[in-house]
N, C-alpha and C. Protein backbone atom coordinates (compact mmCIF):
# COMPACT_ATOMS: atom_id res chain seq x y z
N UNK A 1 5.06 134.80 146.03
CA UNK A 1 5.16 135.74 147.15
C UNK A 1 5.76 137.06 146.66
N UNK A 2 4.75 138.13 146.21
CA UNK A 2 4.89 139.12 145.65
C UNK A 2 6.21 139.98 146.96
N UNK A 3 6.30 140.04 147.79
CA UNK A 3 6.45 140.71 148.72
C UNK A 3 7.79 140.16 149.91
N UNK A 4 7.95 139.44 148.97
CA UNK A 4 9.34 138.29 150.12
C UNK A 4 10.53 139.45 149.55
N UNK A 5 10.93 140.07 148.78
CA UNK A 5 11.85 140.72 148.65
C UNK A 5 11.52 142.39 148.54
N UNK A 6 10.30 142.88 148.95
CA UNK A 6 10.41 144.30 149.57
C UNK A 6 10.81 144.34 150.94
N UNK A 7 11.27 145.40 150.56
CA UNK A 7 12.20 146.36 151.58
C UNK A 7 11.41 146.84 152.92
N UNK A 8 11.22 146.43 153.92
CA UNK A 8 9.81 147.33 154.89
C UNK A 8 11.02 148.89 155.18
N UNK A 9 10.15 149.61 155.01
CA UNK A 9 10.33 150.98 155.63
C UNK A 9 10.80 150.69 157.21
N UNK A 10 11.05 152.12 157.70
CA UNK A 10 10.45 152.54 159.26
C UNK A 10 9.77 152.51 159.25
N UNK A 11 9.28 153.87 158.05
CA UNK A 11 8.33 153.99 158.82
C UNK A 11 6.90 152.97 158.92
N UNK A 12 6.89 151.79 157.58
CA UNK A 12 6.06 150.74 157.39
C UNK A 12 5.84 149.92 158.46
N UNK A 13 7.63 149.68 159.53
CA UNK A 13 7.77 148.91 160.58
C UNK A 13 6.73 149.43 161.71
N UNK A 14 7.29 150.75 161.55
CA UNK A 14 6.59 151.56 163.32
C UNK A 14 4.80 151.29 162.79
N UNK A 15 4.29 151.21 161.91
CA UNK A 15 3.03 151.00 161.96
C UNK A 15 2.51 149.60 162.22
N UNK A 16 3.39 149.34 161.56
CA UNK A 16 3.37 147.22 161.43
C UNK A 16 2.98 147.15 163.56
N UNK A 17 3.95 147.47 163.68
CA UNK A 17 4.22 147.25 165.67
C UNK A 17 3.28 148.24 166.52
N UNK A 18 3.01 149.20 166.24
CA UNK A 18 1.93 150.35 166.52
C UNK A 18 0.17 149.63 166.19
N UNK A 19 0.30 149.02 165.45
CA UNK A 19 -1.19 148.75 165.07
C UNK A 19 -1.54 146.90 165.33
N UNK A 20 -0.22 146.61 166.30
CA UNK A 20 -0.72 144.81 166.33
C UNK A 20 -1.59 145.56 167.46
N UNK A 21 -2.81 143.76 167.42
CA UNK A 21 -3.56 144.11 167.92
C UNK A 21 -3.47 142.64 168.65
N UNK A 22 -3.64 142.67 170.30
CA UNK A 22 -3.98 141.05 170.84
C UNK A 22 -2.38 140.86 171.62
N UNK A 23 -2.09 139.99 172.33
CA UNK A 23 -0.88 139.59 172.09
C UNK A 23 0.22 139.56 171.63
N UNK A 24 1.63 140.40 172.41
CA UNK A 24 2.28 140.77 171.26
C UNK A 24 3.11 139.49 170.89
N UNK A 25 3.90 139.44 169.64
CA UNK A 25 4.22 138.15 169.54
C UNK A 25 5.69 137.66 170.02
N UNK A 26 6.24 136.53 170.06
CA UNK A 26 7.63 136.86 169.87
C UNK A 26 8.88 137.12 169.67
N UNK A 27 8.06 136.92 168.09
CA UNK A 27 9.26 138.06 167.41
C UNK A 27 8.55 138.77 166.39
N UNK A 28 8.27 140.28 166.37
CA UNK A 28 7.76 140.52 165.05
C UNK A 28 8.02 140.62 163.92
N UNK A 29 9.05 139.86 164.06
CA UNK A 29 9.77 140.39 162.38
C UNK A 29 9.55 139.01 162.04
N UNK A 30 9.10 137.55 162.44
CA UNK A 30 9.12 136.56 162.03
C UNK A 30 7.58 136.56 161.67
N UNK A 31 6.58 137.27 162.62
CA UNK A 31 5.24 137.92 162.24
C UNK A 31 4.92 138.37 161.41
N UNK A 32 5.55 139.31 161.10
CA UNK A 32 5.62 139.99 159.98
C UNK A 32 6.06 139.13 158.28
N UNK A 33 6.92 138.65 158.28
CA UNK A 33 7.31 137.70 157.25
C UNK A 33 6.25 136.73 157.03
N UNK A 34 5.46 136.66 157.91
CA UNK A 34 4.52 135.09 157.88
C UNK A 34 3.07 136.25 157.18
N UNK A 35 3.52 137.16 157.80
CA UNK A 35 2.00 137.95 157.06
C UNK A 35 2.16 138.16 155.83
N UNK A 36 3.35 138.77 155.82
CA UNK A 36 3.68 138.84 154.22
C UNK A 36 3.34 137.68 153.47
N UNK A 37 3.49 136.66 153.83
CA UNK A 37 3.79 135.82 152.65
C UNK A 37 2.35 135.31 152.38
N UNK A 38 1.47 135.79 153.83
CA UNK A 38 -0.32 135.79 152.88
C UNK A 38 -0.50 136.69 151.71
N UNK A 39 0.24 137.69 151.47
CA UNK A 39 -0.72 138.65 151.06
C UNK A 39 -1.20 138.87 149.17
N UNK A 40 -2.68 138.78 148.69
CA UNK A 40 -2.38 138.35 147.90
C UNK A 40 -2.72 140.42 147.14
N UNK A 41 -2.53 140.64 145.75
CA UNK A 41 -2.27 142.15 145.19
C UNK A 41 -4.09 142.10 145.34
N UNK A 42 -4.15 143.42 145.70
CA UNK A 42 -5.58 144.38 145.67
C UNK A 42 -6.11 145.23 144.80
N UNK A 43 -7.27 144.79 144.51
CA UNK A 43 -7.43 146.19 143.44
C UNK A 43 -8.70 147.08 144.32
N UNK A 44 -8.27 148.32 144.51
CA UNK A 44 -9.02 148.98 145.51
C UNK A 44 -10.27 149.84 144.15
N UNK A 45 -9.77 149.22 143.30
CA UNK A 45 -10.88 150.25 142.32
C UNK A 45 -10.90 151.87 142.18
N UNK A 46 -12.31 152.53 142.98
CA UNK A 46 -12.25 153.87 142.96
C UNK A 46 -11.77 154.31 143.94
N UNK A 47 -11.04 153.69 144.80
CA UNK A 47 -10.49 153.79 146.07
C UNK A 47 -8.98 154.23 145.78
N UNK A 48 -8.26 153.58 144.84
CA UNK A 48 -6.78 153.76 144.32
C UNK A 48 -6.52 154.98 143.20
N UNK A 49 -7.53 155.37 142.86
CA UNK A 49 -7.64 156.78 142.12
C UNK A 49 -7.80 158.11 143.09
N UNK A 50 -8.30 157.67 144.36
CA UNK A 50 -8.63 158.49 145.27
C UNK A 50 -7.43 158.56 146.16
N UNK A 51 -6.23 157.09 146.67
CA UNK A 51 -5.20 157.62 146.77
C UNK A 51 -4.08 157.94 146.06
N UNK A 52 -4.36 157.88 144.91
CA UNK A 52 -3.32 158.33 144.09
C UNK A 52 -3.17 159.93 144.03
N UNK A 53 -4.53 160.63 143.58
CA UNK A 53 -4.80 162.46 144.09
C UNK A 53 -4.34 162.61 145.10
N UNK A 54 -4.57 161.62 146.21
CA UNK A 54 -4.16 161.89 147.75
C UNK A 54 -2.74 161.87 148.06
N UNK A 55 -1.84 161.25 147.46
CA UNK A 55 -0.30 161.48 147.66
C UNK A 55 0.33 161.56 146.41
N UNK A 56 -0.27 162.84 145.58
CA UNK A 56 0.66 163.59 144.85
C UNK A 56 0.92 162.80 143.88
N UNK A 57 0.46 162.07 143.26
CA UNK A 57 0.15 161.26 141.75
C UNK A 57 1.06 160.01 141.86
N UNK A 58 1.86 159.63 143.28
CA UNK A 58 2.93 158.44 143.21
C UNK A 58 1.81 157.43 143.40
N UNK A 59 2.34 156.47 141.99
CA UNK A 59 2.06 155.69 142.17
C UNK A 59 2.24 154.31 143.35
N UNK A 60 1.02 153.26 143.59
CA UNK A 60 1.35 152.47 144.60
C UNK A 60 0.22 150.93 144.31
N UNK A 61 1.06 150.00 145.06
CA UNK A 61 0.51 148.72 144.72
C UNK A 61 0.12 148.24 146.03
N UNK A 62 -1.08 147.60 145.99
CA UNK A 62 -1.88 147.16 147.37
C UNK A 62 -1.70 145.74 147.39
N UNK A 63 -1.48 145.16 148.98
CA UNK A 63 -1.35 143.86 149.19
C UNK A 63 -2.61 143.51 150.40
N UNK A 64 -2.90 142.48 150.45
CA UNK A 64 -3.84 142.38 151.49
C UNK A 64 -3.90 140.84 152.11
N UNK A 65 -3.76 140.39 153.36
CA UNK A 65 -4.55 139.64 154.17
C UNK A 65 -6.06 140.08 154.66
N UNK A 66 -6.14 139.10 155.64
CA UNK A 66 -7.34 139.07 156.69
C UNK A 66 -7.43 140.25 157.21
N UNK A 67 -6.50 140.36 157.95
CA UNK A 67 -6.50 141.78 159.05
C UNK A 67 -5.43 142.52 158.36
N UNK A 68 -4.55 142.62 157.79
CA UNK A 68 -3.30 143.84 157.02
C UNK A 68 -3.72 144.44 155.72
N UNK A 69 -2.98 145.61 155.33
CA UNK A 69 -2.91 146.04 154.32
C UNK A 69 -1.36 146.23 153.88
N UNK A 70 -0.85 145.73 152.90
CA UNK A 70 0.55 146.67 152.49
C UNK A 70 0.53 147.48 151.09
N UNK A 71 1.05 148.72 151.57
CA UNK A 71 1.27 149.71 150.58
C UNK A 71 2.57 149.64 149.89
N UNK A 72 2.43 149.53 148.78
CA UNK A 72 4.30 149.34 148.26
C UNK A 72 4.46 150.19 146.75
N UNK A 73 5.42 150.91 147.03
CA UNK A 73 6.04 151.25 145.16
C UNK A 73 5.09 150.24 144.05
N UNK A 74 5.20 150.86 142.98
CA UNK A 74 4.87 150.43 142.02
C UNK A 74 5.75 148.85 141.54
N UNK A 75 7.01 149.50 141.41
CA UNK A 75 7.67 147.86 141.35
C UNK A 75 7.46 146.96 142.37
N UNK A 76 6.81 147.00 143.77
CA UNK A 76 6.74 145.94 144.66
C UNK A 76 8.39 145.92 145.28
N UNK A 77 9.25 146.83 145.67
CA UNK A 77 10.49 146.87 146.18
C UNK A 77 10.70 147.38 147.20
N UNK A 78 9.82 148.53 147.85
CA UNK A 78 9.38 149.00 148.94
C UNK A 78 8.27 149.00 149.83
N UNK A 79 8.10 148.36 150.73
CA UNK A 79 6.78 148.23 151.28
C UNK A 79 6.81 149.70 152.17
N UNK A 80 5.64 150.35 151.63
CA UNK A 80 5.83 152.36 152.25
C UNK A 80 4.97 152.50 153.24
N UNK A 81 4.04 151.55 153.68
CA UNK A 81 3.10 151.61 155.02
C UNK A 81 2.42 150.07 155.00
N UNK A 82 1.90 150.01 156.54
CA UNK A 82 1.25 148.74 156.77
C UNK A 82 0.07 149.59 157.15
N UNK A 83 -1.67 148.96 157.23
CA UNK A 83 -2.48 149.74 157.39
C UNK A 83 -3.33 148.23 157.53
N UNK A 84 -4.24 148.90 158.40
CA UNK A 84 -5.64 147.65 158.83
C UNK A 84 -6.16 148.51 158.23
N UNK A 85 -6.82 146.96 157.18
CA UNK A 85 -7.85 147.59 155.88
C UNK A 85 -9.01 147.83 156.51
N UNK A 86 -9.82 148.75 156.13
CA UNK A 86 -11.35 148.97 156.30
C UNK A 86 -12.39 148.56 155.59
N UNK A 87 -12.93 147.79 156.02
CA UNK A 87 -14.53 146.81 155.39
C UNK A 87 -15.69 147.62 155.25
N UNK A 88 -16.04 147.57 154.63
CA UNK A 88 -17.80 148.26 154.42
C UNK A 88 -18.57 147.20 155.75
N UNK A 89 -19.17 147.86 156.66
CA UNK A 89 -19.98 146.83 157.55
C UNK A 89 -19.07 146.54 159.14
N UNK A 90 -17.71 147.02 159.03
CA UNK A 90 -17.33 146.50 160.41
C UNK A 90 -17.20 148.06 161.45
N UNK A 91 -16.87 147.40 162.53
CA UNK A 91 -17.26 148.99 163.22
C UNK A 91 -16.07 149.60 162.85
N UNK A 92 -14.91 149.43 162.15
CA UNK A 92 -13.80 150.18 162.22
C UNK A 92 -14.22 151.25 161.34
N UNK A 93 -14.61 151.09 160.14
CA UNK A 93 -14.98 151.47 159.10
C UNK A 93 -16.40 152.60 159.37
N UNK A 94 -17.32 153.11 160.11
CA UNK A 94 -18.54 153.32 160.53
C UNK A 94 -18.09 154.60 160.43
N UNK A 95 -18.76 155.74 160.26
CA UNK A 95 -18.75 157.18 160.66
C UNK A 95 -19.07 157.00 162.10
N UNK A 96 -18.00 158.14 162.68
CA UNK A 96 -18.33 158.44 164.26
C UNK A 96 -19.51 159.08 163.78
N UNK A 97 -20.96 158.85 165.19
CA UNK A 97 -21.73 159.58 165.54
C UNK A 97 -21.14 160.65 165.75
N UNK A 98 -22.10 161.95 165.56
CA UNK A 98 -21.80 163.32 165.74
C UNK A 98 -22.49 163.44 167.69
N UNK A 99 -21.69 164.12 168.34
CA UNK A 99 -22.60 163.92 169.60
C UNK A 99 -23.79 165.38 169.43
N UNK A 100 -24.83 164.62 170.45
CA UNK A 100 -26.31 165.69 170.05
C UNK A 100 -25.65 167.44 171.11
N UNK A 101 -25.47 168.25 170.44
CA UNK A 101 -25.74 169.72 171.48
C UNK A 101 -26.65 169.67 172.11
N UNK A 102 -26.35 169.86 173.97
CA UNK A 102 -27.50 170.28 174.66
C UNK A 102 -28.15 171.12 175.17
């Protein structure tokens, strides 16, 4: 369990609780621990070169379940955001239609 001894942020928390989806639970911090302890390291490929340019060359290590993402420091000591990953194929992931001018 890569992730039983990072640190969650705020601001990692306020997203963690901002982005449940369904039922809230009750307790999220016991939610949260149980997610954690799915999550196995990600390799986002050309995706992690693209956020690495994107926040200023800091490095970062990806964790993933079913439905979560965790973003953490390089050592795995800070978890710096929670994020619902995006799939190739699901509607989250889709370009908005542009609407037609009439």
């Amino acid at each position: 369990m890569p992730l039983r001894r990072a640190e969650v942020t705020g601001h990692a928390w306020e997203r963690f609780v901002t982005r449940w989806e369904g039922q809230r639970p009750p307790c999220f911090r016991r939610a949260l621990l149980q997610i954690m302890a799915e999550a196995q390291e990600e390799d986002l490929g050309y995706g992690q070169v693209l956020r690495l340019l994107k926040n200023r060359m800091q490095p970062a290590r990806y964790f993933i379940t079913e439905h979560w993402r965790f973003v953490t420091n390089e050592e795995v000591t800070v978890i710096l955001t929670i994020e619902r990953p995006y799939r190739r194929g699901t509607i989250k992931s889709q370009k908005k239609k542009r609407r037609q001018k009439s």
